[in-house]
Protein backbone atom coordinates (compact mmCIF):
# COMPACT_ATOMS: atom_id res chain seq x y z
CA UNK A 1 0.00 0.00 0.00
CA UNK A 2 2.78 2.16 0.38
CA UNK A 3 3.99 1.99 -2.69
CA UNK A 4 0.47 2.24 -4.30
CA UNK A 5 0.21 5.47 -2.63
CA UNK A 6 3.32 6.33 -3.97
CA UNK A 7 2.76 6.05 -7.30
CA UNK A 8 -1.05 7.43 -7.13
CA UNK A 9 0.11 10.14 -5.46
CA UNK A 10 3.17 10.69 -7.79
CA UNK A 11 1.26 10.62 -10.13
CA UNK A 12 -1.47 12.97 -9.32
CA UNK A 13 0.89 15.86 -8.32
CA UNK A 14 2.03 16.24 -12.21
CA UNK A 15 -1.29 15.19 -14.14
CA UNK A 16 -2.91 18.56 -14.51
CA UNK A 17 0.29 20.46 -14.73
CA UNK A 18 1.16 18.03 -17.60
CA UNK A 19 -2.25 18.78 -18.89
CA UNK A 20 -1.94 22.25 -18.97
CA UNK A 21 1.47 22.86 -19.96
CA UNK A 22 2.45 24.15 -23.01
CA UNK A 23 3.36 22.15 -26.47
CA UNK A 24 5.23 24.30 -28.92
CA UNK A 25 8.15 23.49 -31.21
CA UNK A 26 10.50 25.19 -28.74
CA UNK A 27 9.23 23.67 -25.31
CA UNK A 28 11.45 21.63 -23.37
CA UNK A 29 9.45 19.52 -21.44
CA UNK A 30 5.90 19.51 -23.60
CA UNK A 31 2.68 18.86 -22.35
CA UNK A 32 -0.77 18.20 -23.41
CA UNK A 33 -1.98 22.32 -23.48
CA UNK A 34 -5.48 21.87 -23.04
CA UNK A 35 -7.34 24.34 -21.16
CA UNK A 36 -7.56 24.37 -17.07
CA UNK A 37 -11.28 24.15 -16.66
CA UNK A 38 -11.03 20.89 -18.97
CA UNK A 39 -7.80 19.68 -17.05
CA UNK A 40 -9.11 20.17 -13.74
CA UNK A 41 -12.63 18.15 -15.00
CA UNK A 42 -10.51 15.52 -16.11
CA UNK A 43 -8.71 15.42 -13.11
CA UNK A 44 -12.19 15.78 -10.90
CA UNK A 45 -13.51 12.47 -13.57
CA UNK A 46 -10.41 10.27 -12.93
CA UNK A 47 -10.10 10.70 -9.29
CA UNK A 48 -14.09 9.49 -9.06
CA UNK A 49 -13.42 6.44 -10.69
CA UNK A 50 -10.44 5.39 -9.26
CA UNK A 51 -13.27 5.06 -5.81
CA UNK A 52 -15.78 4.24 -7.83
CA UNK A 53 -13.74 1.12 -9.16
CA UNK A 54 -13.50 -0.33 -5.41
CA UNK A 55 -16.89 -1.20 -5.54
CA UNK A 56 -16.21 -3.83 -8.56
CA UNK A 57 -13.10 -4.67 -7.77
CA UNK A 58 -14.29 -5.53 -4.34
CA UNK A 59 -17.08 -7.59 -5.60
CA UNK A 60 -14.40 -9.61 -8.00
CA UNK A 61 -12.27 -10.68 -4.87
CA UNK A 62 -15.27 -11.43 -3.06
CA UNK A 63 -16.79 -14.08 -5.13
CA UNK A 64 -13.89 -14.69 -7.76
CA UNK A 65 -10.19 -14.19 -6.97
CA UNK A 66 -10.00 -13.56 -3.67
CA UNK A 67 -8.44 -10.60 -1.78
CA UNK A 68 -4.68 -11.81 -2.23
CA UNK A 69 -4.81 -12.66 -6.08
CA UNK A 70 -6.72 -9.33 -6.36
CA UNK A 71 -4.24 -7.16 -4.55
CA UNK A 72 -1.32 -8.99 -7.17
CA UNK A 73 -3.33 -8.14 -11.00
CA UNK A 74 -4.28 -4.61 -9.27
CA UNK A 75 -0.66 -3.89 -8.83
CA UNK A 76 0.31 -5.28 -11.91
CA UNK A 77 -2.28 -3.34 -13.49
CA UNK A 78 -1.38 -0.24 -11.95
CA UNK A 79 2.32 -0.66 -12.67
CA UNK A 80 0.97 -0.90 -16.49
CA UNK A 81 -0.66 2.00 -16.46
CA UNK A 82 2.10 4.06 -15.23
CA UNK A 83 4.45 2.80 -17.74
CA UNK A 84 1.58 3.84 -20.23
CA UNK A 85 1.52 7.26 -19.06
CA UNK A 86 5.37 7.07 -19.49
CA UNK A 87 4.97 7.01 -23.24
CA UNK A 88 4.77 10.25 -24.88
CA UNK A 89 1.61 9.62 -26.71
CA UNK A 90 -2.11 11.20 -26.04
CA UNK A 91 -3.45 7.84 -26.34
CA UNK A 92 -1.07 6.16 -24.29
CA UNK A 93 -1.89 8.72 -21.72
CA UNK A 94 -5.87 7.41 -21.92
CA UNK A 95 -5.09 3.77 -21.96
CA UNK A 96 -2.58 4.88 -18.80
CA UNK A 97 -5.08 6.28 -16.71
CA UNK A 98 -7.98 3.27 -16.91
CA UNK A 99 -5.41 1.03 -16.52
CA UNK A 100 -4.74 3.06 -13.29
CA UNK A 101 -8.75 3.35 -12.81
CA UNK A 102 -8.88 -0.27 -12.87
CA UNK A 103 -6.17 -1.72 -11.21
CA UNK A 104 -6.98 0.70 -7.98
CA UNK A 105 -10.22 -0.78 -8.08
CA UNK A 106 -8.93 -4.32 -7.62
CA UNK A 107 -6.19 -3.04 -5.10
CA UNK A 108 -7.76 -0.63 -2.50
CA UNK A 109 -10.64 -2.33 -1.05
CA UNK A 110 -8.87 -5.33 -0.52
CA UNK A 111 -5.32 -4.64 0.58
CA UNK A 112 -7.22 -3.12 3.64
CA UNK A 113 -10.04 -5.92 4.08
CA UNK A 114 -6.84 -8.55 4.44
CA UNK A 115 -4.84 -6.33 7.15
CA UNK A 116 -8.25 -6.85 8.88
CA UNK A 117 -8.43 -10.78 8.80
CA UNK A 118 -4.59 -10.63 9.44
CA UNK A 119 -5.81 -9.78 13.33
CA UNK A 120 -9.26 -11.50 13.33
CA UNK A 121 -8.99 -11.23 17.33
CA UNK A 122 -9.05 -7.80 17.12
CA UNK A 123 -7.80 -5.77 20.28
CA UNK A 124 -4.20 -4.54 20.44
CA UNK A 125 -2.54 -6.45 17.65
CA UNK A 126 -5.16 -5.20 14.86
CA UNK A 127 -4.26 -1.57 16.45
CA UNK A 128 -0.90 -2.10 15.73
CA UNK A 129 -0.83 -3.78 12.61
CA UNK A 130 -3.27 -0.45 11.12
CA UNK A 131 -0.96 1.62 12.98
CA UNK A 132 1.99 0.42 10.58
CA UNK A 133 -0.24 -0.10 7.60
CA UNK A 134 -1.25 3.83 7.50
CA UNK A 135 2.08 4.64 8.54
CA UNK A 136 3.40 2.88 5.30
CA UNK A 137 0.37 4.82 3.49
CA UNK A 138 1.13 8.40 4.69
CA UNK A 139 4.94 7.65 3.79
CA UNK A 140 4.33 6.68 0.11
CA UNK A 141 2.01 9.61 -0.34
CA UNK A 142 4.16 11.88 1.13
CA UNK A 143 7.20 10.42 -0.99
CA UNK A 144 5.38 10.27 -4.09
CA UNK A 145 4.73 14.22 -5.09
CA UNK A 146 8.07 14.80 -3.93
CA UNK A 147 10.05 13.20 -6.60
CA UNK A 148 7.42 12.53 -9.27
CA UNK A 149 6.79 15.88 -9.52
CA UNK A 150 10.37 17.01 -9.59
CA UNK A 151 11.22 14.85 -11.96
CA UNK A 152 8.37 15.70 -14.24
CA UNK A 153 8.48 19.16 -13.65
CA UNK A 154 12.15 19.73 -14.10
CA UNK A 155 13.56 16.70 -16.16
CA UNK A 156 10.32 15.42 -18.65
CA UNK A 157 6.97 14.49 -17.34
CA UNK A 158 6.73 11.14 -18.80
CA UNK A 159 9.73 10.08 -16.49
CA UNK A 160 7.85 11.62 -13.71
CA UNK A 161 5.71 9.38 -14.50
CA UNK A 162 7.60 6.50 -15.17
CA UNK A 163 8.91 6.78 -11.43
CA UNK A 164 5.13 6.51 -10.09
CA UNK A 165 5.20 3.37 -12.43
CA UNK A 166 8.57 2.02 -10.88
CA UNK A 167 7.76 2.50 -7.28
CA UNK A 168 4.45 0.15 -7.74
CA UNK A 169 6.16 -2.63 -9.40
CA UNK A 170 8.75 -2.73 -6.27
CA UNK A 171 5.61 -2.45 -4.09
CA UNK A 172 4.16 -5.60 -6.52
CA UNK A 173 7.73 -6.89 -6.09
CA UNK A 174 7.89 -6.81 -2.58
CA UNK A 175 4.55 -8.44 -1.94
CA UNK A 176 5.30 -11.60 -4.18
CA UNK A 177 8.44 -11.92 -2.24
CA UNK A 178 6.74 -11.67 1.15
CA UNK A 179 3.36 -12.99 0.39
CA UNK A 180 4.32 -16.10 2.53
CA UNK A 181 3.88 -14.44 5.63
CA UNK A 182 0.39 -13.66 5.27
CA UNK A 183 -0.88 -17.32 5.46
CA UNK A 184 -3.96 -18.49 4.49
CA UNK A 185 -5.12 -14.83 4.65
CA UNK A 186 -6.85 -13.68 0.97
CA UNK A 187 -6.24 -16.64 -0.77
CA UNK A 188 -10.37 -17.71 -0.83
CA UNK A 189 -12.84 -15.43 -2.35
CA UNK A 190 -15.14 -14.86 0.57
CA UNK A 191 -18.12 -15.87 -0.85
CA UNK A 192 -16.74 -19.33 -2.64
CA UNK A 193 -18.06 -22.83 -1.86
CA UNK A 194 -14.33 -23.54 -1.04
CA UNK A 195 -14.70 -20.64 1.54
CA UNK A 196 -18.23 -22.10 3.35
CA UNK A 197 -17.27 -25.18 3.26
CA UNK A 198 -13.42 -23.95 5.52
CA UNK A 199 -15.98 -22.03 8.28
């Protein structure tokens, strides 16, 4: 999650400047020029569906993949998306961002639902284990803006967001590598017959 909110973040701190920045034979670092009131509506649109997705990608992992297998194609997803955007093409850009839409959809609801049955007990230990999880969310969004947006802003805006794109595959990276730890935890789709039949 931390490096999700990384690379939203990241991202989100350069996508209306990149919007609205210039595109003239003699700009450096080119955008898209369109004009602020549509920038901003575009912004306003994407960052709706990005929630909006939850509820579908929430409903998947219920009854289909589970939460774990969700969390793993939203990140991979995601990662796609941002490499997308990295590609200095108006519609790469589009493909980019509903490949973002989408994989956030399968990512968010879940990736919080499993911290939850990680400390079924409740009590001190699910304090403590939200306690770190938010910690590791505040640090990626506070990382993210900082160097996506200087590196988009003052080297080329498609490696700005190329970074957002590298920092969630080491988050997808990381949780192959450590998935072991979580157990049994995600692996059924809540509401499978393989699931009723375990209760």
């Amino acid at each position: 999650e931390m490096w999700e909110r990384f690379s939203y973040y990241g991202m989100r701190a350069i996508l209306v400047l990149y919007l609205v920045a210039e595109s003239t034979p003699d700009t450096i670092n080119p955008g898209l020029n369109w004009e602020t009131g549509a920038a901003l509506s575009l912004y306003g649109t994407y960052t709706m569906l990005v929630y909006v997705a939850s509820i579908p990608g929430g409903w998947i992992a219920d009854r289909l993949l589970g939460a774990r297998k969700a969390v793993w194609v939203g990140g991979l997803i995601i990662a796609a998306g941002h490499f997308a955007l990295a590609v200095p093409s108006q519609s790469a850009f589009f493909i980019g961002l509903l490949l973002v839409i989408i994989g956030t959809g399968f990512l968010k609801p879940n990736v919080s639902a499993m911290v939850g049955q990680l400390y079924p007990e409740g009590g001190a230990r699910r304090d403590a284990g939200f306690t770190l999880f938010y910690m590791g969310i505040n640090m990626g969004a506070f990382l993210g803006p900082l160097i996506c947006s200087y590196l988009g802003e003052n080297v080329n805006w498609h490696i700005g967001f190329g970074a957002a794109g590298i920092g969630m595959l080491l988050g997808v990276i990381q949780y192959w590598m450590t998935s072991h730890r979580l157990g049994d935890t995600g692996l059924l789709a809540a509401h499978s017959p393989a699931s009723k039949e375990s209760r």
